[in-house]
Protein backbone atom coordinates (compact mmCIF):
# COMPACT_ATOMS: atom_id res chain seq x y z
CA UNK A 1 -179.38 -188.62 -67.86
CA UNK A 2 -177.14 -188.18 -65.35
CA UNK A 3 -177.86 -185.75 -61.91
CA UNK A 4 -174.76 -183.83 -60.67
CA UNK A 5 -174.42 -183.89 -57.23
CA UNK A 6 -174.10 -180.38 -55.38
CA UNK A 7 -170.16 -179.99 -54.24
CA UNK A 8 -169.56 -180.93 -50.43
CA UNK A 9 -167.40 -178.41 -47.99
CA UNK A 10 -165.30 -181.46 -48.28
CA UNK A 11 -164.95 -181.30 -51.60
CA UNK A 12 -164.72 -177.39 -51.97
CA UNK A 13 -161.47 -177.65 -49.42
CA UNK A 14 -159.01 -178.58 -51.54
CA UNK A 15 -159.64 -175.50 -53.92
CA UNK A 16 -160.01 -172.90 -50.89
CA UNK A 17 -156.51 -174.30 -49.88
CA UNK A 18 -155.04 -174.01 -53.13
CA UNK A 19 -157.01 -170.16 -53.60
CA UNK A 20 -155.11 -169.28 -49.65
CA UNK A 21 -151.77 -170.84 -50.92
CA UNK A 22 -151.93 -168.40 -53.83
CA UNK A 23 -153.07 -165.32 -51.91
CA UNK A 24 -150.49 -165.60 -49.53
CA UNK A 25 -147.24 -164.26 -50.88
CA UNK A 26 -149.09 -161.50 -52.46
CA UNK A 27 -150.45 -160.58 -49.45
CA UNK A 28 -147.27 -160.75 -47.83
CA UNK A 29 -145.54 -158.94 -50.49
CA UNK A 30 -148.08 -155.99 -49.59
CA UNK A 31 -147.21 -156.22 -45.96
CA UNK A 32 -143.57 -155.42 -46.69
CA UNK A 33 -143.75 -153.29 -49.12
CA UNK A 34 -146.17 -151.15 -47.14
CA UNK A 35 -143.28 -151.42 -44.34
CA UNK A 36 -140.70 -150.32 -46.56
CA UNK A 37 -142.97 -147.53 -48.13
CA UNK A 38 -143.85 -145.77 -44.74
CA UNK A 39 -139.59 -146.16 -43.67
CA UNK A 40 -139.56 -143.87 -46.82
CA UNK A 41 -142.11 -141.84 -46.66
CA UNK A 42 -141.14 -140.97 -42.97
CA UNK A 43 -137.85 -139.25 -44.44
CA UNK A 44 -135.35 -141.32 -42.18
CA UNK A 45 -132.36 -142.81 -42.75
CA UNK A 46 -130.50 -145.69 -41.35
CA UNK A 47 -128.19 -143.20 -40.25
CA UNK A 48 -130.70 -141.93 -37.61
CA UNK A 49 -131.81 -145.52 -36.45
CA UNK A 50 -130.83 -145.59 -33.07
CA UNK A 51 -128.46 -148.70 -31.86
CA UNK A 52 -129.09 -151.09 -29.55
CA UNK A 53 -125.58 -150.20 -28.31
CA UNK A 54 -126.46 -147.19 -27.20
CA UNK A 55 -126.25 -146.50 -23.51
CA UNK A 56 -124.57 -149.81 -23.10
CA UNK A 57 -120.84 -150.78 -22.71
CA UNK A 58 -118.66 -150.66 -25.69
CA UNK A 59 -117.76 -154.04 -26.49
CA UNK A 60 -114.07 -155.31 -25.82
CA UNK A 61 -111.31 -153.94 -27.76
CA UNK A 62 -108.42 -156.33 -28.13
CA UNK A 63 -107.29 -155.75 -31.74
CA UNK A 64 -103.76 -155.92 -32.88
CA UNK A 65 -101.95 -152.83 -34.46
CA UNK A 66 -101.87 -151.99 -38.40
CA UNK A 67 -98.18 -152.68 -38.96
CA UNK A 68 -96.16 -150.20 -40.61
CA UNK A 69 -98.55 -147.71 -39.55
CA UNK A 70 -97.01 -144.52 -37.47
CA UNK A 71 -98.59 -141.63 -35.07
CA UNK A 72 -96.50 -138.84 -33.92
CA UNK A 73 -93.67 -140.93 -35.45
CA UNK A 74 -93.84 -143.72 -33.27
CA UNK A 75 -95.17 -147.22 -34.19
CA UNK A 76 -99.39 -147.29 -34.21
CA UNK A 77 -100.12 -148.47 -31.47
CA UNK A 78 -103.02 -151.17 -31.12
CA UNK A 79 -106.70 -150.39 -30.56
CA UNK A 80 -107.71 -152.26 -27.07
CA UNK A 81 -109.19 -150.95 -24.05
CA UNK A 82 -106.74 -149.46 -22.70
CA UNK A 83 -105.73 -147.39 -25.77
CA UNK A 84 -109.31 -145.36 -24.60
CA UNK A 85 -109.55 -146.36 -21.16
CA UNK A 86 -111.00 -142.62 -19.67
CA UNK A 87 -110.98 -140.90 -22.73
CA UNK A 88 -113.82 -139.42 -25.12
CA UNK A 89 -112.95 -141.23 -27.69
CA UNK A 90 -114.95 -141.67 -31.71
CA UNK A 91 -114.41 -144.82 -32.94
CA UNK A 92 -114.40 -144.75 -36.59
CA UNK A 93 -114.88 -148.23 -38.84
CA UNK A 94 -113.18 -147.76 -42.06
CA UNK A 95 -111.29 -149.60 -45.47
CA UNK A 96 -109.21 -148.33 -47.99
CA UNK A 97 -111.40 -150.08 -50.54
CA UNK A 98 -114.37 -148.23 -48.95
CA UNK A 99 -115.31 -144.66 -51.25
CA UNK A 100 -116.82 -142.87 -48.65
CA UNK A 101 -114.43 -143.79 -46.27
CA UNK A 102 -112.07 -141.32 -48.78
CA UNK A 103 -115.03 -139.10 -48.77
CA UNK A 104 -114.74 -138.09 -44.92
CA UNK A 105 -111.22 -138.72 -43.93
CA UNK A 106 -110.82 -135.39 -43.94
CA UNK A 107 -113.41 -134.60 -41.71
CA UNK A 108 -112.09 -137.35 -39.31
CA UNK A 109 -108.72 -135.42 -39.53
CA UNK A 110 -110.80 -132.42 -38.30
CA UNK A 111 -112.24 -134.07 -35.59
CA UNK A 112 -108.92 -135.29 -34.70
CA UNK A 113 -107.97 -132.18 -33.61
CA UNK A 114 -110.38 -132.01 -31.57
CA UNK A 115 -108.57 -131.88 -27.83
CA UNK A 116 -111.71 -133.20 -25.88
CA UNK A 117 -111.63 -135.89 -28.55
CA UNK A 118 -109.63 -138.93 -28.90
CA UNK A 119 -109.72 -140.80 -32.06
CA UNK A 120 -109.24 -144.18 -33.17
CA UNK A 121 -110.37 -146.82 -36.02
CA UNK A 122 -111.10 -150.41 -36.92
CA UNK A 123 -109.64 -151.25 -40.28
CA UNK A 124 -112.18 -153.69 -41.77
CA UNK A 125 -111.29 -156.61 -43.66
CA UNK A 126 -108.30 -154.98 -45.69
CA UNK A 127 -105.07 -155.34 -46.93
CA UNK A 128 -102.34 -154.07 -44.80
CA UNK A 129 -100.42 -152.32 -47.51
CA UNK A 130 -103.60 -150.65 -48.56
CA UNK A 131 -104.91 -149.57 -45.28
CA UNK A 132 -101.19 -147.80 -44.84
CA UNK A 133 -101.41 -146.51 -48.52
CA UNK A 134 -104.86 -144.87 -47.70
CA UNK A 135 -102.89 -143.67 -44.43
CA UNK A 136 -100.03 -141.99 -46.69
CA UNK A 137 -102.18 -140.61 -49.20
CA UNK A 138 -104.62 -139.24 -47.14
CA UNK A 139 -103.55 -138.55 -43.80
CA UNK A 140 -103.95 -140.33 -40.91
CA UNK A 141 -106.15 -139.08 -38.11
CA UNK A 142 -105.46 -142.23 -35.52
CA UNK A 143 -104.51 -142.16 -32.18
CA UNK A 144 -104.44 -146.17 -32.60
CA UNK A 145 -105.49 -148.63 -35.47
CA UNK A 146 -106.94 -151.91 -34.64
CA UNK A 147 -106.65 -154.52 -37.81
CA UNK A 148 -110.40 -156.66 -37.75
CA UNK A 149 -109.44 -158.75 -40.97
CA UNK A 150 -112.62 -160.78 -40.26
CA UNK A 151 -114.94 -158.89 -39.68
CA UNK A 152 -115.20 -160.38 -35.92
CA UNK A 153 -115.00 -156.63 -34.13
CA UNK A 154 -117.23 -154.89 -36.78
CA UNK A 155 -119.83 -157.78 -35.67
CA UNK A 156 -119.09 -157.28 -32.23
CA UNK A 157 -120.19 -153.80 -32.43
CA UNK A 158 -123.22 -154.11 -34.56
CA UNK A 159 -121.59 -152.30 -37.96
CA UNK A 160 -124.30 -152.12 -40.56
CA UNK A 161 -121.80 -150.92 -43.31
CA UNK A 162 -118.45 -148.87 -43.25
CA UNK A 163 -118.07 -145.92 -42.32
CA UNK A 164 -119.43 -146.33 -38.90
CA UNK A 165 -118.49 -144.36 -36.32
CA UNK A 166 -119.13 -144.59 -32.35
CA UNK A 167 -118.59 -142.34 -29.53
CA UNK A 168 -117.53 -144.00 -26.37
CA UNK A 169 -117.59 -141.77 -23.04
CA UNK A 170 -114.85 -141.51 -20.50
CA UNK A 171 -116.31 -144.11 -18.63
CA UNK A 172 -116.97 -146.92 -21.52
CA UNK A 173 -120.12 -146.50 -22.71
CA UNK A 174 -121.66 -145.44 -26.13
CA UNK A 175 -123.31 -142.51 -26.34
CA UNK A 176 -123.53 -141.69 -29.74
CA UNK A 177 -123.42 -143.92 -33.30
CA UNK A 178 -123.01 -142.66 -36.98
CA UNK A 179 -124.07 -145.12 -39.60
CA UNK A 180 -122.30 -144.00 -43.11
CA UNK A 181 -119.73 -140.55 -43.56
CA UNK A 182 -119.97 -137.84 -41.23
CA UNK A 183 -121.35 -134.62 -43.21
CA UNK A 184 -122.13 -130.75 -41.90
CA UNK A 185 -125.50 -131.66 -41.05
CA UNK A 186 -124.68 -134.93 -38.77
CA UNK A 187 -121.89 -133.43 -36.94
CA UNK A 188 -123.74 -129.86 -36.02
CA UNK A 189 -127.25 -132.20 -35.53
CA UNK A 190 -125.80 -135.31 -33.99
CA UNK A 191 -121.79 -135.73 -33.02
CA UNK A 192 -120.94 -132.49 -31.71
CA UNK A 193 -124.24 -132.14 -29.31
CA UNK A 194 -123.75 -135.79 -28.07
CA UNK A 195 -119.80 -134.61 -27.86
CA UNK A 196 -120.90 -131.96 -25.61
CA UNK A 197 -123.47 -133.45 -23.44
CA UNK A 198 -120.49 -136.34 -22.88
CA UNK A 199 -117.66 -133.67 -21.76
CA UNK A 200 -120.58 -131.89 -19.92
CA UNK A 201 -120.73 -135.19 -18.02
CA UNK A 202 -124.83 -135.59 -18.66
């Protein structure tokens, strides 16, 4: 007859590691999702996630023109700094192949009209003849067009996903940023206050 020998801590270790090894994703798993749940619950959006750009320069703007394109009936000209140098300007991110880019042109036309306002775009990683076809069809609220085919400018400026749009004061810095179209609620709640406050000079 044979006595078994009580288990040593050495001999229990192996098992605890494996029994930790397991645990751990789940456990990490709940972490998250408790992250994501209270982002959620707290009713925000990534729209109102402030950027990291805020109050800081806008990054350079050395873009070339969308050729073909027009304003006023002369040739676009291209988006660089001085195409906004001491001007209020909203600078809007946008594609043709981009749906709710479509969605709010129209209010960017609005906004064009605007004559504290100057306003120009970044055409992200499109086709020329379908930038100026969305142009055509749709009207074209640009001041200047800057053609980012790589994406390099929309990374400069920390784009999340098109439309963006960022308000740059007279003196270069961001003041105010717009993740996803513009709607009643973020222009009376967000653009037209910060708007304001910039012309006011605060």
């Amino acid at each position: 007859m044979s006595i078994e020998t009580p288990a040593t801590p050495e001999a229990s270790r192996p098992g605890k590691i494996r029994i930790v090894f397991a645990v751990l994703p789940l456990l990490i798993f709940a972490a998250l999702a408790a992250i994501f749940w209270s982002q959620l619950d707290s009713g925000r959006s990534i729209s109102e996630i402030p950027s990291a750009l805020i109050g800081t320069k806008a990054p350079l703007l050395d873009m070339p023109p969308l050729e073909g394109a027009t304003f006023k009936g002369a040739p676009m000209p291209a988006l660089t700094d001085a195409a906004i140098k001491g001007k209020l300007t909203l600078v809007n991110v946008w594609a043709s192949w981009c749906v709710p880019c479509r969605e709010e042109n129209p209010i960017i036309l609005e906004l064009a009209k605007d004559p504290r306002l100057t306003v120009v775009g970044i055409n992200y990683k499109d086709q020329t003849e379908n930038a100026l076809r969305f142009l055509g069809e749709l009207g074209n609220p640009f001041a200047a067009v800057g053609v980012d085919p790589r994406g390099k400018a929309a990374i400069d400026w920390g784009v999340y996903g098109i439309p963006e749009s960022y308000l740059v004061d007279a003196s270069g810095t961001i003041v105010y940023k717009r993740v996803g179209p513009f709607d009643e609620r973020s222009l009376k709640g967000g653009l037209y206050p910060a708007i304001e406050k910039a012309v006011a000079g605060k």
